[in-house]
Protein backbone atom coordinates (compact mmCIF):
# COMPACT_ATOMS: atom_id res chain seq x y z
CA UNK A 1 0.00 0.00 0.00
CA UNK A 2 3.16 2.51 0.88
CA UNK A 3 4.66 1.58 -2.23
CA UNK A 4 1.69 2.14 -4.16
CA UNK A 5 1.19 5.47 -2.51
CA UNK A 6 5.06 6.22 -3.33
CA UNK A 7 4.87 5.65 -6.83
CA UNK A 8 1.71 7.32 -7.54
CA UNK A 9 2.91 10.06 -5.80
CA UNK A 10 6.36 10.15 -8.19
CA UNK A 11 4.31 9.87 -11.13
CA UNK A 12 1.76 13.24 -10.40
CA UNK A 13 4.87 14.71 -9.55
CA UNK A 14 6.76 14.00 -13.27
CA UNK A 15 3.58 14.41 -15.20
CA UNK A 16 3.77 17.49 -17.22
CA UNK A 17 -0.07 18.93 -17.04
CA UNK A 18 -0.44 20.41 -20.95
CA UNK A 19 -1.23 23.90 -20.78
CA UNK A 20 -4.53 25.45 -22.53
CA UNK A 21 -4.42 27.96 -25.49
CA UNK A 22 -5.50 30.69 -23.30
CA UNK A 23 -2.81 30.00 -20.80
CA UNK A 24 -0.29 29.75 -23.87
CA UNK A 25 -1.61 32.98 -25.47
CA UNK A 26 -0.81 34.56 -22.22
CA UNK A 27 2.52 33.14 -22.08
CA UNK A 28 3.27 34.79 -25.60
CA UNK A 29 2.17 37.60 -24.62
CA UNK A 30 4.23 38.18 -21.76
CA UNK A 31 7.31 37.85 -23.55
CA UNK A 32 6.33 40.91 -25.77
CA UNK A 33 9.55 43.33 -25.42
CA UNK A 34 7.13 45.99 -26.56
CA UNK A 35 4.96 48.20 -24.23
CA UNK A 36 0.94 47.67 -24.03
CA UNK A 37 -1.92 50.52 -23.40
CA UNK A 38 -1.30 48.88 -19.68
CA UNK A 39 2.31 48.28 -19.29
CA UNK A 40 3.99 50.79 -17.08
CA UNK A 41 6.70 52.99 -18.22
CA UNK A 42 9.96 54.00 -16.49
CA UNK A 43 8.89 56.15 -13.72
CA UNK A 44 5.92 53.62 -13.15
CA UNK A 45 2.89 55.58 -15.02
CA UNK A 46 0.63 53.67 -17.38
CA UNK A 47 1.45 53.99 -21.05
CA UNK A 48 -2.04 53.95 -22.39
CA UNK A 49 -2.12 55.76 -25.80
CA UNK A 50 1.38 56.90 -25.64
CA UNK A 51 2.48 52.80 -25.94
CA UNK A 52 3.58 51.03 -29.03
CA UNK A 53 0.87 49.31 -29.68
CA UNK A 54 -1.40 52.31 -30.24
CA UNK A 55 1.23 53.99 -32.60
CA UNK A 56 0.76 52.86 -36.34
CA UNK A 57 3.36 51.59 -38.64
CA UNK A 58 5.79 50.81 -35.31
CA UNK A 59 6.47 47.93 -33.36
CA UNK A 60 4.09 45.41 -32.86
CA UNK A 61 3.46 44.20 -29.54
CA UNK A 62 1.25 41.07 -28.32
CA UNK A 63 -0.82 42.57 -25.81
CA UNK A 64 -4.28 40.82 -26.12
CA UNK A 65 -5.37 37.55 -26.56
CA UNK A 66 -6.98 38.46 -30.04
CA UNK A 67 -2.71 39.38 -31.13
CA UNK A 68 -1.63 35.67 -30.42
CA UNK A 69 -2.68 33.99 -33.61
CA UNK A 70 -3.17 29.95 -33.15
CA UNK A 71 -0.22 29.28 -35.53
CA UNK A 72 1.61 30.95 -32.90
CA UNK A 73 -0.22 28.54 -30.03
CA UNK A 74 0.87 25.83 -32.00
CA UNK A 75 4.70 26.78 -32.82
CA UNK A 76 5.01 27.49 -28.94
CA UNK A 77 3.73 23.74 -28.26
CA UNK A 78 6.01 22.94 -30.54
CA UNK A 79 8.32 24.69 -28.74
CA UNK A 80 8.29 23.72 -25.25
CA UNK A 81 7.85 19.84 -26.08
């Protein structure tokens, strides 16, 4: 009974839980080098219209959910195999 408690234990514990698209979107997002309407500039105000994503022909940032396009869901399962 310990043993089988041990080992099921070990295996929970190794079992890599696969992470939804939503989660993964906000993954991507979070590694955007490029400030959002609600990222926080140097001297810790908001950016809000002032940040690259509001500026046209600049940077493009992933800020929202709607930015992450499933190609880039499935290149970042790809990935982190």
């Amino acid at each position: 009974m310990l043993l089988t408690l041990a080992l099921g234990i070990a295996a929970a514990q190794t079992t890599k839980i696969a992470k939804t698209n939503v989660e993964i979107r906000q993954e991507i997002i979070k590694q955007s080098s490029c400030p959002c309407p609600y990222s926080a500039d140097g001297t810790g105000r908001m950016c809000g219209w002032w940040s690259a994503y509001d500026k046209p022909g600049g940077a493009s940032p992933l800020c929202f959910q709607k930015d992450v396009t499933t190609k880039m869901v499935i290149d970042y399962r790809k990935r982190t195999r």
